[in-house]
Protein backbone atom coordinates (compact mmCIF):
# COMPACT_ATOMS: atom_id res chain seq x y z
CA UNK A 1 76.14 128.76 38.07
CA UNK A 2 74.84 126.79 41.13
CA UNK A 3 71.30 126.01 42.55
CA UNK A 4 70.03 126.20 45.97
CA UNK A 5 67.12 125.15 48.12
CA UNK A 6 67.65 124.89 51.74
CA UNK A 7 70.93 123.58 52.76
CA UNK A 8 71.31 121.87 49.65
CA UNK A 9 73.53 122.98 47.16
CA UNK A 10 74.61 122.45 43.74
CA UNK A 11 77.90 123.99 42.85
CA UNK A 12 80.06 124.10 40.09
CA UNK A 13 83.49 121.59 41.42
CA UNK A 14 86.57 123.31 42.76
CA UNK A 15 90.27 122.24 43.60
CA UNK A 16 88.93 122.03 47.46
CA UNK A 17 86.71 118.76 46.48
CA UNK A 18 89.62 116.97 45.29
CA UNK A 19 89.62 115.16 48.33
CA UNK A 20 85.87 114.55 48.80
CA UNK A 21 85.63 113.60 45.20
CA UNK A 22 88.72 110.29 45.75
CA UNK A 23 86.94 109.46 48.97
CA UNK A 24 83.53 108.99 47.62
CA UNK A 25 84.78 107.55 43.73
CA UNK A 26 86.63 104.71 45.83
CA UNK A 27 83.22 103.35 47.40
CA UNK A 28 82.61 99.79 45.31
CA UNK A 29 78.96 100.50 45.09
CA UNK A 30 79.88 104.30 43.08
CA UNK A 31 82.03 101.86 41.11
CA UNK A 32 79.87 98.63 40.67
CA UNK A 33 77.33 101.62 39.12
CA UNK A 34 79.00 103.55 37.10
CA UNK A 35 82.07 102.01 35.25
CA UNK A 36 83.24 104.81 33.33
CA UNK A 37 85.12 105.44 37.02
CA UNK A 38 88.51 104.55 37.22
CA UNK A 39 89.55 102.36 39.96
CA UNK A 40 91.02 103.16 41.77
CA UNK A 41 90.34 106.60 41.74
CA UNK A 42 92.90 108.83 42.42
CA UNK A 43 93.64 112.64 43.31
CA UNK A 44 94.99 112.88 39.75
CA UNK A 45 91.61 111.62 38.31
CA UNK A 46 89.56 113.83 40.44
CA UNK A 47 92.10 116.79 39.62
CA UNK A 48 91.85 116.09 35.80
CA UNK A 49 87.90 115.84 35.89
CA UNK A 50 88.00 119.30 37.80
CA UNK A 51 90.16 120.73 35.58
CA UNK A 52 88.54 119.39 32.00
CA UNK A 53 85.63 117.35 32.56
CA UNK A 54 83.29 118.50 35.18
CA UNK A 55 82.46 121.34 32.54
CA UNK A 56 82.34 120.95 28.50
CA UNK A 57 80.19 121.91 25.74
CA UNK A 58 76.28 120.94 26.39
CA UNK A 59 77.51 118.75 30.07
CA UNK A 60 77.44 120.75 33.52
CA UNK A 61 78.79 118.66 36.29
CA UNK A 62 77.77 119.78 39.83
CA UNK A 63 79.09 119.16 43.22
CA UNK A 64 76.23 118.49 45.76
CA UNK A 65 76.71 119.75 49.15
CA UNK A 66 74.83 120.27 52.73
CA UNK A 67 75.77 122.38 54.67
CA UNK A 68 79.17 122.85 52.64
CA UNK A 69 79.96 119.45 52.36
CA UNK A 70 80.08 117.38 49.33
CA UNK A 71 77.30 114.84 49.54
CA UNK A 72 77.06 113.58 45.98
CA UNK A 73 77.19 114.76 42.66
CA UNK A 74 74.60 115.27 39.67
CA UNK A 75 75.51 116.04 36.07
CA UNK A 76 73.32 117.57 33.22
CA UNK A 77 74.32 117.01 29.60
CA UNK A 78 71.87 119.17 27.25
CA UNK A 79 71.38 118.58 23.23
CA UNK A 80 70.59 121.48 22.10
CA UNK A 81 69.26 120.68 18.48
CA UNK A 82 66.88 117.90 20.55
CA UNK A 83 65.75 120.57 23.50
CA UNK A 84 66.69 117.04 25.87
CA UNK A 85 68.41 116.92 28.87
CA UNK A 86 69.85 113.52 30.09
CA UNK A 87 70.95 113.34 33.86
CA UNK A 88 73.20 110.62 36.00
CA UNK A 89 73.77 111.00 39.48
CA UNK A 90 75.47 109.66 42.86
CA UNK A 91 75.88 109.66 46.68
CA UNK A 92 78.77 109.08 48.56
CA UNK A 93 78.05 106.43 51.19
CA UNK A 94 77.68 108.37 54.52
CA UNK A 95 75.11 110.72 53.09
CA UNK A 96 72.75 107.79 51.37
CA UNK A 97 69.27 107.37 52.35
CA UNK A 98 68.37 110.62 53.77
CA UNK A 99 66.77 111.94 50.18
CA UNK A 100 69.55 114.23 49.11
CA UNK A 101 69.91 112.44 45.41
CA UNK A 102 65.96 112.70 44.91
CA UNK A 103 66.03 116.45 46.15
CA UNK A 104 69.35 116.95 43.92
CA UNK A 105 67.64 115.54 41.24
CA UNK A 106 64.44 117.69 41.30
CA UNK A 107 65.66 120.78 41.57
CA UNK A 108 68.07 120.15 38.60
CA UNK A 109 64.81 118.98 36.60
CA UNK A 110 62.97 122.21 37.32
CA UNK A 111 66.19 124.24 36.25
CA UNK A 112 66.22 122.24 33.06
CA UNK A 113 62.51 122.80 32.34
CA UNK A 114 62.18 126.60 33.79
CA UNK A 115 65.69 128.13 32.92
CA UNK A 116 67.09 126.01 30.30
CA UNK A 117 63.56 124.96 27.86
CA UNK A 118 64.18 121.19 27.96
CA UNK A 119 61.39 119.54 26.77
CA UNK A 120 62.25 115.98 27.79
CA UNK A 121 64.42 115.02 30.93
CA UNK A 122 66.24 111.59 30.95
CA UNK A 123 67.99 109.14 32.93
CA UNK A 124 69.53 105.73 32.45
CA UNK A 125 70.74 103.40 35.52
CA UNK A 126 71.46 99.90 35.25
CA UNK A 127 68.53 97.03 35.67
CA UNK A 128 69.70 95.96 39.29
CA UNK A 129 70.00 99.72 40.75
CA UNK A 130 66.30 99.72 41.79
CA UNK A 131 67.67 102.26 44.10
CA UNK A 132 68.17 104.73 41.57
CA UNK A 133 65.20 103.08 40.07
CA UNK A 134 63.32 104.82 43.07
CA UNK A 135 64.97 108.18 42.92
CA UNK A 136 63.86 108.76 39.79
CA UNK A 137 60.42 107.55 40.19
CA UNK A 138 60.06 109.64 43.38
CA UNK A 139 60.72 112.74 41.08
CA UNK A 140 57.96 111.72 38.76
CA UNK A 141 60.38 109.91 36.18
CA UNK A 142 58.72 107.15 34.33
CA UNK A 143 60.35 103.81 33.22
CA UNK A 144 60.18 103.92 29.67
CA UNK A 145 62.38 100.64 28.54
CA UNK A 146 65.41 98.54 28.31
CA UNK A 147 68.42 99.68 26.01
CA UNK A 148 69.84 96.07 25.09
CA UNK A 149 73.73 96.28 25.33
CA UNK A 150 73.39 99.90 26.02
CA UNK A 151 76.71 100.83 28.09
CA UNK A 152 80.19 99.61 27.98
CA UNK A 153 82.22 97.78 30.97
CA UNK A 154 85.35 97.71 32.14
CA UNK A 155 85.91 94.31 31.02
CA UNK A 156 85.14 95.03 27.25
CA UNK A 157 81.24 94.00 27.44
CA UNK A 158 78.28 96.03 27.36
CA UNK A 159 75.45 95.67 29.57
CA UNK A 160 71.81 97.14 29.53
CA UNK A 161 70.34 100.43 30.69
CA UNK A 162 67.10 101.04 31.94
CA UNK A 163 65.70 104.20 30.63
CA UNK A 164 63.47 107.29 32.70
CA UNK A 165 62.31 109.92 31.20
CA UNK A 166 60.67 113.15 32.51
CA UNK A 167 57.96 116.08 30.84
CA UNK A 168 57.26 119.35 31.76
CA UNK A 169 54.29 118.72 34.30
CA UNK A 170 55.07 115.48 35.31
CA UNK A 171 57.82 116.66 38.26
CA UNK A 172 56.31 115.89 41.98
């Protein structure tokens, strides 16, 4: 399953990406975010997460591309029982700033509302990313709270999360 608008894409991951996915994994930023990323991130990891993680039961990872070319990647992970989706994204480094991740992130919010029946979207980033603090507000996300010691670290601690969360009718 995949989703277009323009000459945005997003596609289900294949073999081809392995190289596109260890390029933009081994960006420090991708990593500083997100530290369930192994570092550094290798063709193996990329070929494993292909091959086993990019698609399990309730979680749909997708590949974002323009113009054929992987950009970034958003993932939706749906609870059935709860009718919630919750949604993390990123952006490799040469395509930041030009919108993609906010785009990426709306038209997977519609799907989820229109196609799937979520009744709730959701989103957590980290305190300091204000800007993926201002993706998700540009999509109509609202800041709902801090979850204290919400997500582990490499180094053994936890930090917080700052939690968004979306309704049907509040997507701009």
């Amino acid at each position: 399953m995949g989703l277009r608008e323009g000459e945005l894409e997003l596609r289900p991951w294949t073999m081809d990406d392995v190289p596109a996915l260890v390029d933009a994994l081994n960006d420090a930023e991708i990593a500083r975010w997100i530290p369930a990323i192994p570092q550094p991130y290798t063709e193996d990891d990329a070929t494993a997460f292909i091959r086993h993680g990019a698609t399990r039961a309730g979680r749909t990872e997708f590949a974002v591309t323009e113009d054929g070319a992987v950009v970034a990647a958003i993932g939706l992970d749906v609870d059935d029982f709860l009718r919630q989706g919750t949604t993390g994204y990123w952006c490799a480094e040469h395509a930041r700033g030009r919108g993609l991740i906010t785009h990426s992130l709306r038209l997977l919010s519609k799907h989820a509302f229109e196609q799937l029946g979520v009744g709730r979207m959701q989103l957590f980033t980290d305190p300091e990313n204000h800007a993926s603090q201002r993706v998700a507000e540009k999509v109509g996300y609202r800041r709902e709270g801090v979850l204290r010691a919400h997500l582990p670290q490499r180094d053994g601690t936890r930090a917080d999360s700052v939690v968004f969360s979306l309704l049907p009718g509040e997507l701009r």
